[in-house]
Protein backbone atom coordinates (compact mmCIF):
# COMPACT_ATOMS: atom_id res chain seq x y z
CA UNK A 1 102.63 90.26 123.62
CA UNK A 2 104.89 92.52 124.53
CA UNK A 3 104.72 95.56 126.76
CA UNK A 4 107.95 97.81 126.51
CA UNK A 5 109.00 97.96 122.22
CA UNK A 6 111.76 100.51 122.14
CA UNK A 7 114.21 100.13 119.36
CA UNK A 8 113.99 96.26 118.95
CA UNK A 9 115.36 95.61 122.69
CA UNK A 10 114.49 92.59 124.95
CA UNK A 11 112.90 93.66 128.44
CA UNK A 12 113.62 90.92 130.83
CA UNK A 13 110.70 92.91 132.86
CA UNK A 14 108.16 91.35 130.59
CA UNK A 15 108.25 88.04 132.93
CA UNK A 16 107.60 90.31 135.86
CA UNK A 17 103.79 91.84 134.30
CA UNK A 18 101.35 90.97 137.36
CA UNK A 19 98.59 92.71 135.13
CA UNK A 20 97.91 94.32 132.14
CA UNK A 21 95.39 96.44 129.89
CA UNK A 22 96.46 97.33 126.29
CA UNK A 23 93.50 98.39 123.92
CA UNK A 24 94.07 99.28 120.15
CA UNK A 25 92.34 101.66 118.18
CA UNK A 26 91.34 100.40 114.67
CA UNK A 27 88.55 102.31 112.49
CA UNK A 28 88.32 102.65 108.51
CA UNK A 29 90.04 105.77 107.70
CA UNK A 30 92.31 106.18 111.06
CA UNK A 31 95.77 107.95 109.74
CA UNK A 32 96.93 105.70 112.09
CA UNK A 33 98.88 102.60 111.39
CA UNK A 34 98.83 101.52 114.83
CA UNK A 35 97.17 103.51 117.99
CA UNK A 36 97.18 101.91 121.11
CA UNK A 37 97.10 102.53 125.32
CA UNK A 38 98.42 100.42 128.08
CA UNK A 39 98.29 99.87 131.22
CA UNK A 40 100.64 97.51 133.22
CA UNK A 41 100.62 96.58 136.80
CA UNK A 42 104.14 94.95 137.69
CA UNK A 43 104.65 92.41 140.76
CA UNK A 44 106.73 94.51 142.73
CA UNK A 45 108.12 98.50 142.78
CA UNK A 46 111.50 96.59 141.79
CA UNK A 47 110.24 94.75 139.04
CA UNK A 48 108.65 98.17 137.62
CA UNK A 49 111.95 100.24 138.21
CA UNK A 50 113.70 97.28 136.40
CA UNK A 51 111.48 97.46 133.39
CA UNK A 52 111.78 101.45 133.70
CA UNK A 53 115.56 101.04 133.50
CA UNK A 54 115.14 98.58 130.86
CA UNK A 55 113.23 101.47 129.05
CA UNK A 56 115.58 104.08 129.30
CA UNK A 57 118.57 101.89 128.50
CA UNK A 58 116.70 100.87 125.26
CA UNK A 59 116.40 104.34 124.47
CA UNK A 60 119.88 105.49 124.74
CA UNK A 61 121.28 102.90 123.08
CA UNK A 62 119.41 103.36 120.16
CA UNK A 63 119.92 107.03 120.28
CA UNK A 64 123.64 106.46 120.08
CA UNK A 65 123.78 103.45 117.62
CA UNK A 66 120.78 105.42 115.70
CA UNK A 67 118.77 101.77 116.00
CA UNK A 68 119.03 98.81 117.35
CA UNK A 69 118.68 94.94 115.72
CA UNK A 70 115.32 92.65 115.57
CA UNK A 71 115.45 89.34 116.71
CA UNK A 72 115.75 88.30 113.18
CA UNK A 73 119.56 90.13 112.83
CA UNK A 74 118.20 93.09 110.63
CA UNK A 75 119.55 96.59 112.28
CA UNK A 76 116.33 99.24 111.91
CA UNK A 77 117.57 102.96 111.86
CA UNK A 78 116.00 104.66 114.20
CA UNK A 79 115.87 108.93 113.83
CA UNK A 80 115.32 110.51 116.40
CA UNK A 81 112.82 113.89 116.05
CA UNK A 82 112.57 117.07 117.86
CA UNK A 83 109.39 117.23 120.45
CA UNK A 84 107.81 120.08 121.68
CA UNK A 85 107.88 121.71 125.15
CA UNK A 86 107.04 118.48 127.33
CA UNK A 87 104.34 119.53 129.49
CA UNK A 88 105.42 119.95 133.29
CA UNK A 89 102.16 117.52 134.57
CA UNK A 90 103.33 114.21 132.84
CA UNK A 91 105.02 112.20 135.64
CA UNK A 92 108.72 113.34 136.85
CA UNK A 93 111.51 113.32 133.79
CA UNK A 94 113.43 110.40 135.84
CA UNK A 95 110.32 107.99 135.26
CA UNK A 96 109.09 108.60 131.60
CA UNK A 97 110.73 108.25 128.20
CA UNK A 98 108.95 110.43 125.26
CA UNK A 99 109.77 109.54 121.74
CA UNK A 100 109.22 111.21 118.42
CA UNK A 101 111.42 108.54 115.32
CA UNK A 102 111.46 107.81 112.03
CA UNK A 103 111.79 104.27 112.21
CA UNK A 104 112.90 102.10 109.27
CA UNK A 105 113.90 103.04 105.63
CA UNK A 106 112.10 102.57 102.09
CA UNK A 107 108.52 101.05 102.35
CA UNK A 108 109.02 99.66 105.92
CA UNK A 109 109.32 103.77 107.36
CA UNK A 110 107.33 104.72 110.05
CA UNK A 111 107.02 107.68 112.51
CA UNK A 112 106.68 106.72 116.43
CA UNK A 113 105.11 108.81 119.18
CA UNK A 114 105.21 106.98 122.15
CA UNK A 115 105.18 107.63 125.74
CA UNK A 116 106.11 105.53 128.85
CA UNK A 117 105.39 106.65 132.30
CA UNK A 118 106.33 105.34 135.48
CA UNK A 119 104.67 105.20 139.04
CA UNK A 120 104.97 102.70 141.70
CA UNK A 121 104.31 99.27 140.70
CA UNK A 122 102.19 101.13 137.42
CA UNK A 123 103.25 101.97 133.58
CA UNK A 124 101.23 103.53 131.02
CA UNK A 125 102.14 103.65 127.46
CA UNK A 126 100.66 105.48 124.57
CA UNK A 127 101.91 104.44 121.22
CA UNK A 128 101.20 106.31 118.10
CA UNK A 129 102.39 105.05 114.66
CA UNK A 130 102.14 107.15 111.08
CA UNK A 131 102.85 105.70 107.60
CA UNK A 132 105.95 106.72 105.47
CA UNK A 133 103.85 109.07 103.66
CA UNK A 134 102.60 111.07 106.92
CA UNK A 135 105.06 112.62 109.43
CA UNK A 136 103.33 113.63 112.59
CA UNK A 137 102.97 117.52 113.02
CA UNK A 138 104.38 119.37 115.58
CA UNK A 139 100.74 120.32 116.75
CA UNK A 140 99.84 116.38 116.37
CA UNK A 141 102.76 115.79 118.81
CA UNK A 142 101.22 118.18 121.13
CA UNK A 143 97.89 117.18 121.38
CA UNK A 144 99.59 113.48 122.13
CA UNK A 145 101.10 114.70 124.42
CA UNK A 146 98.07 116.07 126.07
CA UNK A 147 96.54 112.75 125.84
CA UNK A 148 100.11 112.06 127.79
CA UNK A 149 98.89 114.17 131.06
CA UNK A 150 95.78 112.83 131.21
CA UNK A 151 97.48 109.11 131.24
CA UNK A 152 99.72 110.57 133.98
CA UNK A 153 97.29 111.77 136.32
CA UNK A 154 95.02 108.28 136.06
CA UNK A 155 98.64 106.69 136.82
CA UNK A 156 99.40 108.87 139.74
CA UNK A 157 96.16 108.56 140.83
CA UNK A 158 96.39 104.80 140.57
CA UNK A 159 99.31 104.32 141.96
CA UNK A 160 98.68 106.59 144.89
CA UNK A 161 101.91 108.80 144.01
């Protein structure tokens, strides 16, 4: 499975996973189509800085094309949507993406809230999906992002950083 799934990129990094913890959240009546948290240990500082890069190169790409193409050929439009004030404890702004999209069009829409941090050899990612029908709030975002800093200080923690 994969770890990094920004904007339909491949992440060479993938191949460089030493270990990794990913548990999904699944209950009747979550307004969640998919919750889930991660944890990834990577063989080497280098092989996590090249999946961070990998990340972050994703990201702007998509931000300029406004989506990127699936392995199947199909472009998905990718929106991207204002966040709050990030808090200042998540780990520093040069290793962490935060995203708030509309992904998709029609049926297939989605809204994204995820958040990949970076720390040594360590990522954490917390991915948040909503149906077409159920834009995240701006107070939803914030209490994610919450969850965000408390990811971030296990990670620093972790990591010794």
């Amino acid at each position: 499975d994969p770890t990094l799934d920004l904007c339909s990129a491949q992440f060479d990094s993938e191949l460089l996973r030493k270990e990794r913890r990913q548990v999904l959240a699944n209950r009747i009546d979550n307004p969640y189509l998919f919750l889930s948290t991660e944890s990834v240990r990577y063989r080497n500082l280098a092989a996590a800085q090249q999946a961070l890069s990998e990340v972050k190169l994703s990201y702007n790409n998509c931000v300029k094309s406004s989506g990127g193409t699936e392995r199947d050929g199909v472009f998905t439009k990718y929106e991207f949507l204002n966040l709050p004030k990030i808090p200042a404890n998540l780990v520093s702004e040069q290793n962490r993406v935060i995203v708030h999209a509309k992904i998709g069009e029609g049926e297939a829409m989605r809204y994204l809230f995820g958040a990949y941090q970076y720390s040594g050899d360590m990522f954490t990612g917390l991915y948040v999906v909503r149906g077409s029908d159920s834009p995240f709030t701006q107070e939803e975002i914030t209490r994610w992002l919450e969850v965000a800093v408390v990811m971030a200080d296990r990670l620093k923690s972790s990591s010794g950083a």
